[in-house]
PDB file of N, CA and C in Angstrom:
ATOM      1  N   UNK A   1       0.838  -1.179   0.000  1.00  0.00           N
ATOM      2  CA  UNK A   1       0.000   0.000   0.000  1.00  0.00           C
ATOM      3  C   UNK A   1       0.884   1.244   0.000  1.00  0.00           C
ATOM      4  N   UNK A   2       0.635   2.635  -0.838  1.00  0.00           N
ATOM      5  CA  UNK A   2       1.550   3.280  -0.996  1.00  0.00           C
ATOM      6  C   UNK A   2       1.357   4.356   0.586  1.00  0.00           C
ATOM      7  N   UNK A   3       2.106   4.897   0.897  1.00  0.00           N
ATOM      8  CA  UNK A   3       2.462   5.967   2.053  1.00  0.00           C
ATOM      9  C   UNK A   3       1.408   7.442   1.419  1.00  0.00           C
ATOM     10  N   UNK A   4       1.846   7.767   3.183  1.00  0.00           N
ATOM     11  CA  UNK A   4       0.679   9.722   2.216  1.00  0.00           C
ATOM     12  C   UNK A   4       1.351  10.294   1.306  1.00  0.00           C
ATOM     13  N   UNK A   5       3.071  10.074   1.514  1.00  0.00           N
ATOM     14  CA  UNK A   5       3.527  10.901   0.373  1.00  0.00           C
ATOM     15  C   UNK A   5       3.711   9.980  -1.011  1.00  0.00           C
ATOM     16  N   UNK A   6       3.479   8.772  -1.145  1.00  0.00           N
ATOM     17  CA  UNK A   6       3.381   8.190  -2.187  1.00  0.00           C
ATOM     18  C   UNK A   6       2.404   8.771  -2.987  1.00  0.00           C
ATOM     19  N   UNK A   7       1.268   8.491  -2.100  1.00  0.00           N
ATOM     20  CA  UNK A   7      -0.128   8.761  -2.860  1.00  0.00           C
ATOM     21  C   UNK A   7      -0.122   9.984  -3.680  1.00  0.00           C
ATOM     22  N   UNK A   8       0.422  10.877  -2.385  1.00  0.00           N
ATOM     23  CA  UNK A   8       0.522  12.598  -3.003  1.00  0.00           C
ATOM     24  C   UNK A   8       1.315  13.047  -4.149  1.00  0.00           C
ATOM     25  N   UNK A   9       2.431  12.219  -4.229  1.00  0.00           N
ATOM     26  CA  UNK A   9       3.217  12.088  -5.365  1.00  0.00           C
ATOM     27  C   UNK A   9       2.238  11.184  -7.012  1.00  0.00           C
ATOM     28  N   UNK A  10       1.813  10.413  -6.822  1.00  0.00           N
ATOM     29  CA  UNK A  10       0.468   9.709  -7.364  1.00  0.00           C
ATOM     30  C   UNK A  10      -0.493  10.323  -8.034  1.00  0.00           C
ATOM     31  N   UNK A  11      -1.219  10.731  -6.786  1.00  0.00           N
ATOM     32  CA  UNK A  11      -2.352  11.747  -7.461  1.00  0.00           C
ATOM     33  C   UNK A  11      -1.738  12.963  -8.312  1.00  0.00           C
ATOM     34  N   UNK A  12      -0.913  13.707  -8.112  1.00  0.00           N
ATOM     35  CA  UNK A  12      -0.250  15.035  -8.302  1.00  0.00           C
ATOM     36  C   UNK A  12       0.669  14.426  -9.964  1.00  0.00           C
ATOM     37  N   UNK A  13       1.039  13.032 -10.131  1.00  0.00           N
ATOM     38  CA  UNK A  13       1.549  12.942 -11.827  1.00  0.00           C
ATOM     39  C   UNK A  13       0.172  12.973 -12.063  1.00  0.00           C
ATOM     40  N   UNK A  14      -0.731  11.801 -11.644  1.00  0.00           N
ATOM     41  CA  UNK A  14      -1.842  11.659 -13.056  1.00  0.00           C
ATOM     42  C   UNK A  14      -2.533  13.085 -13.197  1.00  0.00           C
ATOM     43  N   UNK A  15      -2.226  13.917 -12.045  1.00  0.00           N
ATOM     44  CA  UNK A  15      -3.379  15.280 -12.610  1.00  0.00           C
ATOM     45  C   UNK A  15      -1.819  16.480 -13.804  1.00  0.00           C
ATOM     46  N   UNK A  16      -1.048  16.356 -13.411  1.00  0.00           N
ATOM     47  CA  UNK A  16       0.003  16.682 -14.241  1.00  0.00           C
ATOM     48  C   UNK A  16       0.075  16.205 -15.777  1.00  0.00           C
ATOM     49  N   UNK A  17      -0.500  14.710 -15.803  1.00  0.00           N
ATOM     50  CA  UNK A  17      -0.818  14.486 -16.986  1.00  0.00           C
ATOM     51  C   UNK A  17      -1.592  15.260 -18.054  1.00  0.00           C
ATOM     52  N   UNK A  18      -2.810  15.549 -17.234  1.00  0.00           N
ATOM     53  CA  UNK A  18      -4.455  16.648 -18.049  1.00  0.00           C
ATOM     54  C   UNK A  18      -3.850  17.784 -18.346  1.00  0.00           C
ATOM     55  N   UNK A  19      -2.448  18.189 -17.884  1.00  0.00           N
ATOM     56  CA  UNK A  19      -1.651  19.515 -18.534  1.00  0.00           C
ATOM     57  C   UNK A  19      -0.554  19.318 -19.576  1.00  0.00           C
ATOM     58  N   UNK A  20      -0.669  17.985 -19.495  1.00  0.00           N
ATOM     59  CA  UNK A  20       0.946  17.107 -20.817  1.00  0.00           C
ATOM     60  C   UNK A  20       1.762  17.341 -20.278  1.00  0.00           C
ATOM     61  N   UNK A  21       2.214  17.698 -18.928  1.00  0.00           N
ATOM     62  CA  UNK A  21       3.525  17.367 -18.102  1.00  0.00           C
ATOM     63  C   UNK A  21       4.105  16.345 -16.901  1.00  0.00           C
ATOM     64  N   UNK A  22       3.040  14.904 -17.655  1.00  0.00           N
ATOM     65  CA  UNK A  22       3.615  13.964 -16.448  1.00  0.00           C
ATOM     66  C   UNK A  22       5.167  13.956 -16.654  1.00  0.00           C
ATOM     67  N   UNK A  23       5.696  13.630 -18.169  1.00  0.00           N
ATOM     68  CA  UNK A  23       7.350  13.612 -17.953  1.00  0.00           C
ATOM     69  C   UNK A  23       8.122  14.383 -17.213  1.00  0.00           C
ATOM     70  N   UNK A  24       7.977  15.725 -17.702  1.00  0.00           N
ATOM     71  CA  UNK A  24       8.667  16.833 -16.711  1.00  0.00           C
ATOM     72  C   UNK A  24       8.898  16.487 -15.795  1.00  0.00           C
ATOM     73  N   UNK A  25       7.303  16.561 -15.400  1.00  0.00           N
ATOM     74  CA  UNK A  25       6.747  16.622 -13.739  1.00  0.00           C
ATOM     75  C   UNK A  25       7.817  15.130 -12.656  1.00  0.00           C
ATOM     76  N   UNK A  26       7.142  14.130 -13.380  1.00  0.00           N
ATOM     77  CA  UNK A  26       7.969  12.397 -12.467  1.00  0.00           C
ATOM     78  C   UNK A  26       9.250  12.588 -12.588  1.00  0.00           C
ATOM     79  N   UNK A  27       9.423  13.057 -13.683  1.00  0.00           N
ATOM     80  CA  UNK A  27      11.615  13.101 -14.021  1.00  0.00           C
ATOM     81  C   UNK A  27      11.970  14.061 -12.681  1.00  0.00           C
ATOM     82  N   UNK A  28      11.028  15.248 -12.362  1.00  0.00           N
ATOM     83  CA  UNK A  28      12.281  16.161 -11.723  1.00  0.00           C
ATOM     84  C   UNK A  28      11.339  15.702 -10.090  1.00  0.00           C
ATOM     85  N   UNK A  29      10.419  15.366 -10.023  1.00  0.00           N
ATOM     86  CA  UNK A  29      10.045  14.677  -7.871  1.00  0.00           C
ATOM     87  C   UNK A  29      10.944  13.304  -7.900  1.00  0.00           C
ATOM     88  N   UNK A  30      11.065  12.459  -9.004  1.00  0.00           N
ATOM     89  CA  UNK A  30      12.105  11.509  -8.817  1.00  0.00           C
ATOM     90  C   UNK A  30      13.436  12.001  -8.427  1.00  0.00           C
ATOM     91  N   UNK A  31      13.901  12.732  -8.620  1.00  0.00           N
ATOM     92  CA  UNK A  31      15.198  13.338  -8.315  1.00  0.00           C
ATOM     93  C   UNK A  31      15.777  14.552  -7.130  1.00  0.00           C
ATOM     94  N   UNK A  32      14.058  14.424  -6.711  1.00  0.00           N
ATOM     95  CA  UNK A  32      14.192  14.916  -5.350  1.00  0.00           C
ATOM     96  C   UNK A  32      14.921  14.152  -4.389  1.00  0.00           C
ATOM     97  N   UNK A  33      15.343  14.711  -3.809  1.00  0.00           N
ATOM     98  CA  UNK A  33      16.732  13.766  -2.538  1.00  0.00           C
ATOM     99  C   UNK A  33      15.283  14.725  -1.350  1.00  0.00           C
ATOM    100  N   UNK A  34      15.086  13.554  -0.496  1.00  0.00           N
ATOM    101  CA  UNK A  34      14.884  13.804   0.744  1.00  0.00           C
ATOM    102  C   UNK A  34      12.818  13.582   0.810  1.00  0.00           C
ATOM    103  N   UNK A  35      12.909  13.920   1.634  1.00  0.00           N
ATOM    104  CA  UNK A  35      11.135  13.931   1.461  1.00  0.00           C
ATOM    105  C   UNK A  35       9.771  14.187   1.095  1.00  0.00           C
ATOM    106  N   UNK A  36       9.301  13.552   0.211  1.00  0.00           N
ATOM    107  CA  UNK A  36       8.373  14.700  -0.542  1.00  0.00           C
ATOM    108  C   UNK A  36       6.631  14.737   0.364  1.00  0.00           C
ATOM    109  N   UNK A  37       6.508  16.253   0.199  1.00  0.00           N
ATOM    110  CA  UNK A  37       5.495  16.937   1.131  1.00  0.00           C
ATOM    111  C   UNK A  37       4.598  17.715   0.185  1.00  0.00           C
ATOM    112  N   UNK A  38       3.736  18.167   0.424  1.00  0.00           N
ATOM    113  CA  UNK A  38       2.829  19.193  -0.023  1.00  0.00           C
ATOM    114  C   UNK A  38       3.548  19.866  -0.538  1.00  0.00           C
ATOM    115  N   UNK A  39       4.562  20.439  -0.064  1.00  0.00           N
ATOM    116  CA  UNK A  39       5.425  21.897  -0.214  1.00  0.00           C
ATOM    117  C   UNK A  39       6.328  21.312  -1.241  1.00  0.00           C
ATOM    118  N   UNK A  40       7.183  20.324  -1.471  1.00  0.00           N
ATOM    119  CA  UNK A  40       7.340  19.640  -2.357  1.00  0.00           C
ATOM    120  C   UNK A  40       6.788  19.774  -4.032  1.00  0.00           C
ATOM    121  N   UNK A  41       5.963  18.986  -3.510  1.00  0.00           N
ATOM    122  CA  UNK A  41       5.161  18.442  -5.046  1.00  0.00           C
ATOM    123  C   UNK A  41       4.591  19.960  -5.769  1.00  0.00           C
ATOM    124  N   UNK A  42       4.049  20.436  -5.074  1.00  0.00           N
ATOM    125  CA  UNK A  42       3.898  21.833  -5.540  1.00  0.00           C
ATOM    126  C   UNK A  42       4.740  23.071  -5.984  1.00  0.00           C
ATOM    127  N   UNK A  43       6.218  22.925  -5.489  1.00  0.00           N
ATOM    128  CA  UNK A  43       7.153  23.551  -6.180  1.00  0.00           C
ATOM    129  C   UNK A  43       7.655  22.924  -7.234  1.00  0.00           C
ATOM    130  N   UNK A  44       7.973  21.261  -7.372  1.00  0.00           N
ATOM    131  CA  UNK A  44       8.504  20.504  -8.491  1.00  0.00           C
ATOM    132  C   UNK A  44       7.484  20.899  -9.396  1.00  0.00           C
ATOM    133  N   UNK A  45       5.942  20.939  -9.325  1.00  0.00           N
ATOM    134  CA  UNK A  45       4.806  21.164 -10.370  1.00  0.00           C
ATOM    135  C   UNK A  45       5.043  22.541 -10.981  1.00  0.00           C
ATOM    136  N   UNK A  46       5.313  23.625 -10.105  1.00  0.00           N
ATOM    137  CA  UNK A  46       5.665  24.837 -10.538  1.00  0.00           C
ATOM    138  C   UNK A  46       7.151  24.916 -11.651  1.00  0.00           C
ATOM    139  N   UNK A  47       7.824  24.394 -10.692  1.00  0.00           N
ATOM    140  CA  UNK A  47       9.421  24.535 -11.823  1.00  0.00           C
ATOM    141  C   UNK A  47       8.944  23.889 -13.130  1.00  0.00           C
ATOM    142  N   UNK A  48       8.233  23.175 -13.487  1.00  0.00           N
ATOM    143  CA  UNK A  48       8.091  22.116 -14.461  1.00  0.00           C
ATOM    144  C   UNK A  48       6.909  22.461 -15.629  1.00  0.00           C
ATOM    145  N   UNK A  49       6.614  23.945 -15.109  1.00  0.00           N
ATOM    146  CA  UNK A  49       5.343  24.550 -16.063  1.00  0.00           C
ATOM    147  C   UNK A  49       4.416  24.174 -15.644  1.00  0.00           C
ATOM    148  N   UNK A  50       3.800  23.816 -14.819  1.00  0.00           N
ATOM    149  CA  UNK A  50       2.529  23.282 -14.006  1.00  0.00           C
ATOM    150  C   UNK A  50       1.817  24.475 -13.254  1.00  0.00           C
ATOM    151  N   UNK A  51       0.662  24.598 -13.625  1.00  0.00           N
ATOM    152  CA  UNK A  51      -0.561  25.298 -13.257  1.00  0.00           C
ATOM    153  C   UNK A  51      -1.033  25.082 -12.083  1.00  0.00           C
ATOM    154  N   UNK A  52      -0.043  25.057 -10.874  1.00  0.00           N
ATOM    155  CA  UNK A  52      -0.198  24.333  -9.943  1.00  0.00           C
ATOM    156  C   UNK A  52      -1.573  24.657  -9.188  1.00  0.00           C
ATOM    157  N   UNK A  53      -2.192  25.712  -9.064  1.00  0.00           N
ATOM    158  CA  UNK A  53      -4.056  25.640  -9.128  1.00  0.00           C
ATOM    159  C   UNK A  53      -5.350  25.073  -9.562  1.00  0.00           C
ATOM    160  N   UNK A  54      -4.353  24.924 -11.183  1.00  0.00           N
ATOM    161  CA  UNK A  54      -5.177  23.520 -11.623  1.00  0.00           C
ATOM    162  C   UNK A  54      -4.200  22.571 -11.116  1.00  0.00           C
ATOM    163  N   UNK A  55      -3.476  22.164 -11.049  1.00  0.00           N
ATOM    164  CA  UNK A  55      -3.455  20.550 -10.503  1.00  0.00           C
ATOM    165  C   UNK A  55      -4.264  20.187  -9.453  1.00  0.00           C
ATOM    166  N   UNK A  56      -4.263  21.208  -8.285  1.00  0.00           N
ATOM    167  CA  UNK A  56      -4.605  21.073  -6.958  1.00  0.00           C
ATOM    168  C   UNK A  56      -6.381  20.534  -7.198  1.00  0.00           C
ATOM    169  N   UNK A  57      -6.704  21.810  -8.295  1.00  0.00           N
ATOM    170  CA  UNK A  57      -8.262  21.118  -8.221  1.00  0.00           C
ATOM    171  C   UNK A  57      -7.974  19.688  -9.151  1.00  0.00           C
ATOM    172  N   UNK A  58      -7.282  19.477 -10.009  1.00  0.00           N
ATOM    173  CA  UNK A  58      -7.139  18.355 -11.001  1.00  0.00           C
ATOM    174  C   UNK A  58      -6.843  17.118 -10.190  1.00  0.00           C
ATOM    175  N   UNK A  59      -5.993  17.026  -9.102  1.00  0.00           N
ATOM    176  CA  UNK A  59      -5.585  16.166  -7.940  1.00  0.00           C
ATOM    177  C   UNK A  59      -6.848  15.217  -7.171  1.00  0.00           C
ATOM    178  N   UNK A  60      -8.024  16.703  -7.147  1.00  0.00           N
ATOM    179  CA  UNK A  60      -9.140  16.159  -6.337  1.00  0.00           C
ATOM    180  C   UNK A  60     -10.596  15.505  -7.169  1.00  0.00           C
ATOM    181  N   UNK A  61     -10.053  15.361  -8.706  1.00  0.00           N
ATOM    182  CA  UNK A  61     -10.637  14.478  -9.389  1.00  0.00           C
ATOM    183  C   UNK A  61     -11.457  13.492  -9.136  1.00  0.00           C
ATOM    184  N   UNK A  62     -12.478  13.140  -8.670  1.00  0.00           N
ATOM    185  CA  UNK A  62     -12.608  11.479  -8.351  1.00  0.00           C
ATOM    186  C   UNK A  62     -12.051  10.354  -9.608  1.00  0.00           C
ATOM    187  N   UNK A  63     -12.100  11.010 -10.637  1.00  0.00           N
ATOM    188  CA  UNK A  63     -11.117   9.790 -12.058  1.00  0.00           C
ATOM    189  C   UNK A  63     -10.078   9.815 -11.413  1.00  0.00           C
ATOM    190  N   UNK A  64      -9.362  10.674 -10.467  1.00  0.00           N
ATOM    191  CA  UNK A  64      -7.779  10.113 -10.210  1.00  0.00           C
ATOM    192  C   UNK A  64      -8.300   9.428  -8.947  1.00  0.00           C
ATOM    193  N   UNK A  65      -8.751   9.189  -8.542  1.00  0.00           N
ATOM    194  CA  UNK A  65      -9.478   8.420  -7.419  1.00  0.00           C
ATOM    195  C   UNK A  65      -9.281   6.845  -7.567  1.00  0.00           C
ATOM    196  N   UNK A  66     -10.379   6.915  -8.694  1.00  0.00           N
ATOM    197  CA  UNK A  66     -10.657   5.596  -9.264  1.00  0.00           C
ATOM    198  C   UNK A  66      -9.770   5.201  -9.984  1.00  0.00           C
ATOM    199  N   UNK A  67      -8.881   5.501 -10.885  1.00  0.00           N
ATOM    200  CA  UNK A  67      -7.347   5.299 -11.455  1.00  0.00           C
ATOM    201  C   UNK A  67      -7.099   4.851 -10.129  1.00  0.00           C
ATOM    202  N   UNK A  68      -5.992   5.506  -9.271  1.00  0.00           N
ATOM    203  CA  UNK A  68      -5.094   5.127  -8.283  1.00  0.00           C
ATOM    204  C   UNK A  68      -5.599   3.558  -7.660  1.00  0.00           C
ATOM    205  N   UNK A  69      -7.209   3.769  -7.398  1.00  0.00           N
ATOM    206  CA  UNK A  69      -7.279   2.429  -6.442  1.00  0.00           C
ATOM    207  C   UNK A  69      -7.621   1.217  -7.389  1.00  0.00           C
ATOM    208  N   UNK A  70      -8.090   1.349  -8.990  1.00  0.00           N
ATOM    209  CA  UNK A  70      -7.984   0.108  -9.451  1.00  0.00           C
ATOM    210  C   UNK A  70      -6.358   0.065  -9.703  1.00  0.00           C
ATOM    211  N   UNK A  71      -5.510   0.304 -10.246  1.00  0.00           N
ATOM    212  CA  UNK A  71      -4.082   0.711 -10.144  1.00  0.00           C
ATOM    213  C   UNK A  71      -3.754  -0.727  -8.372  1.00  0.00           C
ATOM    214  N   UNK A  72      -3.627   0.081  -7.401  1.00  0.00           N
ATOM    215  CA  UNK A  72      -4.030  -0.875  -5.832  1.00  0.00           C
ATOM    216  C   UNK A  72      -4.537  -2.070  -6.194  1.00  0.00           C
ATOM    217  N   UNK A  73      -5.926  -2.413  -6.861  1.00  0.00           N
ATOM    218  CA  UNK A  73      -6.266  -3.441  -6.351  1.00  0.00           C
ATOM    219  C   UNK A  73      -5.917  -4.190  -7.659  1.00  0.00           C
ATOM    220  N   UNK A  74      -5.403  -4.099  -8.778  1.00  0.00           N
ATOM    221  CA  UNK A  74      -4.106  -5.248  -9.769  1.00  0.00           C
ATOM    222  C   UNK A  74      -3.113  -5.177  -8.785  1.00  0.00           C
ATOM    223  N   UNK A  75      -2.725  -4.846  -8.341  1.00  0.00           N
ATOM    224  CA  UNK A  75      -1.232  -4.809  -7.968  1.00  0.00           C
ATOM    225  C   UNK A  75      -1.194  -5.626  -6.828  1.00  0.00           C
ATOM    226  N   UNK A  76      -2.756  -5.468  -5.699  1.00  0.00           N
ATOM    227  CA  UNK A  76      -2.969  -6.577  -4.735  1.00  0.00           C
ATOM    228  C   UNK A  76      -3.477  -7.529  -5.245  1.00  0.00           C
ATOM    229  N   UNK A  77      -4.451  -7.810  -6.559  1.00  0.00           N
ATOM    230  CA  UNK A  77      -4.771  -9.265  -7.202  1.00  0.00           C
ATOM    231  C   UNK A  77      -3.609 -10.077  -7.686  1.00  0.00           C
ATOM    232  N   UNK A  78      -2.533  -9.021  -8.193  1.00  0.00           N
ATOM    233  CA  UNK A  78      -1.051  -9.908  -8.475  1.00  0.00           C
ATOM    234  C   UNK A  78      -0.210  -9.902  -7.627  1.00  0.00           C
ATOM    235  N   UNK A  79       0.045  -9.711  -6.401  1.00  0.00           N
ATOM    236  CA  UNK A  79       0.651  -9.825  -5.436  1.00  0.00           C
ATOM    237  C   UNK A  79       1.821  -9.444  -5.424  1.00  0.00           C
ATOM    238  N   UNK A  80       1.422  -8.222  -5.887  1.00  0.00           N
ATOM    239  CA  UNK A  80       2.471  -7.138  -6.060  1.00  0.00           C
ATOM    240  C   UNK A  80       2.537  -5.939  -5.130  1.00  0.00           C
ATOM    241  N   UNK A  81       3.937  -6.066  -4.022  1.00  0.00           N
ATOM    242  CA  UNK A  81       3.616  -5.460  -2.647  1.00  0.00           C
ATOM    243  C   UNK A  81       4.513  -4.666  -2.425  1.00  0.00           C
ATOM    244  N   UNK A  82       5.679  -4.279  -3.840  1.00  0.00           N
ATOM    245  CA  UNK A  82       6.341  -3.094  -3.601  1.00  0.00           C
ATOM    246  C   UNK A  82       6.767  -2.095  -5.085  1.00  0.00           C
ATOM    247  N   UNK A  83       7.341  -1.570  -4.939  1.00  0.00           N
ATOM    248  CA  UNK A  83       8.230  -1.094  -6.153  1.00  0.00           C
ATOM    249  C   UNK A  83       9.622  -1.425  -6.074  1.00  0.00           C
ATOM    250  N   UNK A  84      10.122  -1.825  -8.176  1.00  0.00           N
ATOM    251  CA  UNK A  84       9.557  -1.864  -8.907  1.00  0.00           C
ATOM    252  C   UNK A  84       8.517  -2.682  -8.892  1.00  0.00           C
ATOM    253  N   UNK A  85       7.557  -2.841  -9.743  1.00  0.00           N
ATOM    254  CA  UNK A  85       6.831  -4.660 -10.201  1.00  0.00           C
ATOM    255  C   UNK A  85       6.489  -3.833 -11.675  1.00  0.00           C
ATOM    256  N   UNK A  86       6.684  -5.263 -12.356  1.00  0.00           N
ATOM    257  CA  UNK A  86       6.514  -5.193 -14.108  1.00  0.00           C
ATOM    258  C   UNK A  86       5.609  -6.344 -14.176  1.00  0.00           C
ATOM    259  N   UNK A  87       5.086  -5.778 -15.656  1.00  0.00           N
ATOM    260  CA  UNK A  87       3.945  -7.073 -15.955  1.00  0.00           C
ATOM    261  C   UNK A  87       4.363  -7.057 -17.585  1.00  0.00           C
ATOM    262  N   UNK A  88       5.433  -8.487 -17.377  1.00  0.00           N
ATOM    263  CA  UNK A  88       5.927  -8.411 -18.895  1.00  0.00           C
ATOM    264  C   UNK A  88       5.354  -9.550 -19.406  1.00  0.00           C
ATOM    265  N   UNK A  89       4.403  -9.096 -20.601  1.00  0.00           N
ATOM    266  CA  UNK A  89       3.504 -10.267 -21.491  1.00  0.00           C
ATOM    267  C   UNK A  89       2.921 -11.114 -20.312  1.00  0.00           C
ATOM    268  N   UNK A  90       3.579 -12.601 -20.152  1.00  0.00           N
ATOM    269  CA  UNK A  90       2.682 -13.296 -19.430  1.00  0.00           C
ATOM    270  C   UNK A  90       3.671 -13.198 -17.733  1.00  0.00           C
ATOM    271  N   UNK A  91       4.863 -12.576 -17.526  1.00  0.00           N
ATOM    272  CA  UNK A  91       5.515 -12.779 -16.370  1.00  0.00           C
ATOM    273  C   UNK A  91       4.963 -11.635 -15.785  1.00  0.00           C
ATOM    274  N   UNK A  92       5.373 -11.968 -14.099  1.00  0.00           N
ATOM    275  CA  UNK A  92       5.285 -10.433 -13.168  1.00  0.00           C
ATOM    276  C   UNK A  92       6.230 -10.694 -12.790  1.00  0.00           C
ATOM    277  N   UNK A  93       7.333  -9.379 -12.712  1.00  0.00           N
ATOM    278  CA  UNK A  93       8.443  -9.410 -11.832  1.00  0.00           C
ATOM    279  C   UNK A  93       8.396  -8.514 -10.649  1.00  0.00           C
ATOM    280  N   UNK A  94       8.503  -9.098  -9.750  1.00  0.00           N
ATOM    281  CA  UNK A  94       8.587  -8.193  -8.318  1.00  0.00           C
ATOM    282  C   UNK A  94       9.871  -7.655  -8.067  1.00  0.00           C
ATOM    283  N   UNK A  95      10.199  -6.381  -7.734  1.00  0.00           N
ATOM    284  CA  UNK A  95      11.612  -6.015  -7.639  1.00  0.00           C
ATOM    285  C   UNK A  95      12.273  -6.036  -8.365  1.00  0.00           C
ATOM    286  N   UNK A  96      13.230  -5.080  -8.735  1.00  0.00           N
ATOM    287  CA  UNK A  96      15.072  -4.403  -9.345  1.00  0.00           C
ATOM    288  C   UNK A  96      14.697  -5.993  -9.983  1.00  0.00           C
ATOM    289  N   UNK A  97      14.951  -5.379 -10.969  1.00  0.00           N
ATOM    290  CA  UNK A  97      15.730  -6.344 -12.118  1.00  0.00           C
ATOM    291  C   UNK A  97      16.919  -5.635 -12.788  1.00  0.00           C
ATOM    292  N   UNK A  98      17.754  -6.383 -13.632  1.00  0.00           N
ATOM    293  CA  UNK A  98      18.885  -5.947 -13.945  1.00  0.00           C
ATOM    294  C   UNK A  98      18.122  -5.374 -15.479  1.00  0.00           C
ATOM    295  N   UNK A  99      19.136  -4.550 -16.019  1.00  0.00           N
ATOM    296  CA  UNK A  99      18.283  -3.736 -17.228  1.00  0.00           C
ATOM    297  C   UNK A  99      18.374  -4.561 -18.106  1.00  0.00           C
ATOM    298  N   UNK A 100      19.638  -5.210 -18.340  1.00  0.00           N
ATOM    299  CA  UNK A 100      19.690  -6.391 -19.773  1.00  0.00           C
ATOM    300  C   UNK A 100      18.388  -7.283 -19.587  1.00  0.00           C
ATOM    301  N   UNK A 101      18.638  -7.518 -18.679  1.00  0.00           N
ATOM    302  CA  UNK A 101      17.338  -8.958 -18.456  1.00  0.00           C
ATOM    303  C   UNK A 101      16.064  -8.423 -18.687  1.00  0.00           C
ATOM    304  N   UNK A 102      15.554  -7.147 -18.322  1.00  0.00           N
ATOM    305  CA  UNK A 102      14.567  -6.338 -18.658  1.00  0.00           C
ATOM    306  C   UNK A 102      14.268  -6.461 -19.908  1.00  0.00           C
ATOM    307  N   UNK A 103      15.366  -5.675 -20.759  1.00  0.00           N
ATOM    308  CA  UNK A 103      15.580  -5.456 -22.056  1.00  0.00           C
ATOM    309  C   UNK A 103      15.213  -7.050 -23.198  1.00  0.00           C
ATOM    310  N   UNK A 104      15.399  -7.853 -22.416  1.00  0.00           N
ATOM    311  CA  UNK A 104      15.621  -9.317 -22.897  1.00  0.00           C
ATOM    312  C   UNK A 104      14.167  -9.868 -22.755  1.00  0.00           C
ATOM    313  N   UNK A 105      13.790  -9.607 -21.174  1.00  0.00           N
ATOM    314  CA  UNK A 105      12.046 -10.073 -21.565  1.00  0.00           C
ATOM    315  C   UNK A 105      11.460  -9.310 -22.261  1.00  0.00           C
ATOM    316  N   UNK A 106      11.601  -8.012 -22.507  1.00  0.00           N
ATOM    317  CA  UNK A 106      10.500  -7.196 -23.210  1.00  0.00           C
ATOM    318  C   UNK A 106      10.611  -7.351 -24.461  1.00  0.00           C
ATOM    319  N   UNK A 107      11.893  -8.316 -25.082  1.00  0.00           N
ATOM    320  CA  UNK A 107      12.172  -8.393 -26.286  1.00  0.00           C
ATOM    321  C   UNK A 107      11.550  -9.696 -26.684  1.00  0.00           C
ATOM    322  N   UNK A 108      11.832 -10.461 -25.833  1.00  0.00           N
ATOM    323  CA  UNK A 108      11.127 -11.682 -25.911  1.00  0.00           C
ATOM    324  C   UNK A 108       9.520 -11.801 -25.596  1.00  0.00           C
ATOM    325  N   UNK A 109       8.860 -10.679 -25.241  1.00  0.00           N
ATOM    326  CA  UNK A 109       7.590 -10.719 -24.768  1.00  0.00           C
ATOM    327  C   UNK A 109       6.891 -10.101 -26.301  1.00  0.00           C
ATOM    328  N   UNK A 110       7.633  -9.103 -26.832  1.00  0.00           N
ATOM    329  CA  UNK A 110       7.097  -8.736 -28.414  1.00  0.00           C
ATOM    330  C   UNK A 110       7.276  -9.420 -29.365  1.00  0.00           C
ATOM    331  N   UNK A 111       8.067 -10.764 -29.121  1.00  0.00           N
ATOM    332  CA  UNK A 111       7.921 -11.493 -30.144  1.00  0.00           C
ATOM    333  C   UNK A 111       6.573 -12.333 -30.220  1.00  0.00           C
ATOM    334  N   UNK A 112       6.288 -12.447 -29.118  1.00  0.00           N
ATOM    335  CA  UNK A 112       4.766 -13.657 -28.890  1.00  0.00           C
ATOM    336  C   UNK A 112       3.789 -12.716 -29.377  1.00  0.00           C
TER     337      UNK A 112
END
């Protein structure tokens, strides 16, 4: 189950999305060193061209609602209980994989 600041980080890409800046947006809170807070997510949204007024109402969406918790409940039907987890073709991998091997199922998963 993700933490408050998971979630907040969560809700705050998919509403970043409805502005076309999830990339920006995940590239530069991923590269935050230290803890992300309200105060946080709302300055990374700002540096990143984000309307951070609309996000805030965009955040309180009920579609990002319902995203996030079907999102939760695959991830608890596949018994998938941390980050990373991948769902390549017919495998799930739980946890760090090495990138070749990545690179290798996803290559092998587009061939089927």
């Amino acid at each position: 189950m993700l933490g408050e600041p998971s979630d907040l980080a969560a809700h705050a890409a998919l509403a970043a999305r409805l502005q076309g800046k999830y990339g920006p947006f995940h590239a530069a809170l991923m590269a935050i060193k230290g803890p992300i807070t309200e105060e946080v997510v709302y300055r990374v949204a700002g540096s990143t061209g984000l309307d951070v007024e609309r996000l805030k109402r965009d955040m309180a969406d009920p579609e990002i609602d319902r995203a996030l918790s079907a999102n939760k409940a695959l991830a608890n039907a596949l018994d998938i209980r941390g980050t990373p987890g991948f769902i390549i073709g017919d495998h799930i991998v739980r946890g760090a994989i090495d990138l070749d091997d990545l690179k290798e199922m996803v290559a092998d998963a587009r061939k089927q």
